[in-house]
Protein backbone atom coordinates (compact mmCIF):
# COMPACT_ATOMS: atom_id res chain seq x y z
CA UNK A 1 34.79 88.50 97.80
CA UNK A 2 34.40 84.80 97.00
CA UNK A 3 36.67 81.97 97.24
CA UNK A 4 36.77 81.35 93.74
CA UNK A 5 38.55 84.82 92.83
CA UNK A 6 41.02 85.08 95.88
CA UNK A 7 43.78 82.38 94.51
CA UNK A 8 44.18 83.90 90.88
CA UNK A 9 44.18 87.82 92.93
CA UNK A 10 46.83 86.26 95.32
CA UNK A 11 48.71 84.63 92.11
CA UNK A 12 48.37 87.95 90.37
CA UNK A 13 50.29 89.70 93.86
CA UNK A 14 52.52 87.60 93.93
CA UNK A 15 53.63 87.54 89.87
CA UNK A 16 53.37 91.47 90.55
CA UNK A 17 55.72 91.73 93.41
CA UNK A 18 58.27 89.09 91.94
CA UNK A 19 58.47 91.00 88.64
CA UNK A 20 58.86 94.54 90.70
CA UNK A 21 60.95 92.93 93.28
CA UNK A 22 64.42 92.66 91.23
CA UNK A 23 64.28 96.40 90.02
CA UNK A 24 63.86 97.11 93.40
CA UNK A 25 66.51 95.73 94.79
CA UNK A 26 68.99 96.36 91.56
CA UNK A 27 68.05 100.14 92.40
CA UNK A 28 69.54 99.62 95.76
CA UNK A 29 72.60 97.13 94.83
CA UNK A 30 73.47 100.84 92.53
CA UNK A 31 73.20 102.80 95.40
CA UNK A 32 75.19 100.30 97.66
CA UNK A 33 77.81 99.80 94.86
CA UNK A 34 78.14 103.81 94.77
CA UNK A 35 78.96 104.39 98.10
CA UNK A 36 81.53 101.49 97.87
CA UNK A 37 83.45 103.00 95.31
CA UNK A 38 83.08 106.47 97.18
CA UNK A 39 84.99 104.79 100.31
CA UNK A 40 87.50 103.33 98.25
CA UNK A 41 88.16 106.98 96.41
CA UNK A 42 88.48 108.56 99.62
CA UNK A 43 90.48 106.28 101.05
CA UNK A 44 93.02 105.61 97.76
CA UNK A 45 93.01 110.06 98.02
CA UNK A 46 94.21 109.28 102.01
CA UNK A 47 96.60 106.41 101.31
CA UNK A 48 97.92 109.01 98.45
CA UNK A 49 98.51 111.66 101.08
CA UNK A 50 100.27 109.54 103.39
CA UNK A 51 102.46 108.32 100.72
CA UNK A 52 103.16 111.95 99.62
CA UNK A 53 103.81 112.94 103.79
CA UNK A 54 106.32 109.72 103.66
CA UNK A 55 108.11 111.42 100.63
CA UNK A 56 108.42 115.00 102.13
CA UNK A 57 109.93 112.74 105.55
CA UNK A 58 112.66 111.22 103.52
CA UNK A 59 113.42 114.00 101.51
CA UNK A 60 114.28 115.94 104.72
CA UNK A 61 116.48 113.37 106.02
CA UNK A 62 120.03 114.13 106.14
CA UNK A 63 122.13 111.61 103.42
CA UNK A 64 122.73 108.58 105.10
CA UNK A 65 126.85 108.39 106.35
CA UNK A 66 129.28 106.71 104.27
CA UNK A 67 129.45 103.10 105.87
CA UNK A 68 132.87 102.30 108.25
CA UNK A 69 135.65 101.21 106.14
CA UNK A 70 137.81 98.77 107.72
CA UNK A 71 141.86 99.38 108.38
CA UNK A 72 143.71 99.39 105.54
CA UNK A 73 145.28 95.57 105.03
CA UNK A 74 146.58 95.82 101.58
CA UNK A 75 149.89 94.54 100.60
CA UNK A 76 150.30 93.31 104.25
CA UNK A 77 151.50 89.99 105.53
CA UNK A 78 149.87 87.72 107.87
CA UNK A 79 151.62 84.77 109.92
CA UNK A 80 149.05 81.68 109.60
CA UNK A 81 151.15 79.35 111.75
CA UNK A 82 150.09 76.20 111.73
CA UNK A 83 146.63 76.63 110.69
CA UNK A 84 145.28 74.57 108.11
CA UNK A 85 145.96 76.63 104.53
CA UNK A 86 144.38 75.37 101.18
CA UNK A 87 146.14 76.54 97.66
CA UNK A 88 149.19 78.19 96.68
CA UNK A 89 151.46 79.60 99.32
CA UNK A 90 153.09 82.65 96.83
CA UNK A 91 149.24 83.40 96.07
CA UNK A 92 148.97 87.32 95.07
CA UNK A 93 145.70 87.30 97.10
CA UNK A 94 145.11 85.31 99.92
CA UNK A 95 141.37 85.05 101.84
CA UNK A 96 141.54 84.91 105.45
CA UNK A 97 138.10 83.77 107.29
CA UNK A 98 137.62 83.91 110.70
CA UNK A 99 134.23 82.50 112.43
CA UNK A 100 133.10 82.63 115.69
CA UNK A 101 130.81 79.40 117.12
CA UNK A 102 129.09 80.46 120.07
């Protein structure tokens, strides 16, 4: 082969594997993006199972107890002393707030 006809055969290779080169690869982006969304199916169906284990749990549980009720206070009366006391004194309701600092 001569030097005059190996840079337009090299060109030609090169234009030839550039135009092929895309397809190629797009063939293979398809293939990459299909086992993608397989993983995420299979995983979504497992997150799905866990969620429907999670249900069958809590169903199961006994009903939560009725929360403590407090003694019974109503219509009782409570000697503030000398405590600081803000409105009314004959009040029909009067709010009593005790704090601990510590």
């Amino acid at each position: 082969m001569n030097r005059c006809s190996a840079p337009p055969l090299i060109a030609t290779l090169l234009l030839l594997a550039t135009a092929f080169a895309p397809a190629a690869r797009g063939q293979t982006s398809n293939e990459d993006l299909r086992r993608e969304i397989e993983a995420l199916k299979k995983g979504q169906q497992e997150i799905l199972q866990q969620l429907a284990e999670i249900k069958r749990q809590l169903q199961a549980r006994p009903p939560a107890a009725a929360p403590a009720v407090g003694p019974d206070v109503r219509d009782r009366v409570f000697d503030l002393g000398a405590n600081p006391v803000r409105g009314e004194p004959t009040a029909k309701l009067t709010l009593v707030e005790l704090t601990d600092y510590q």
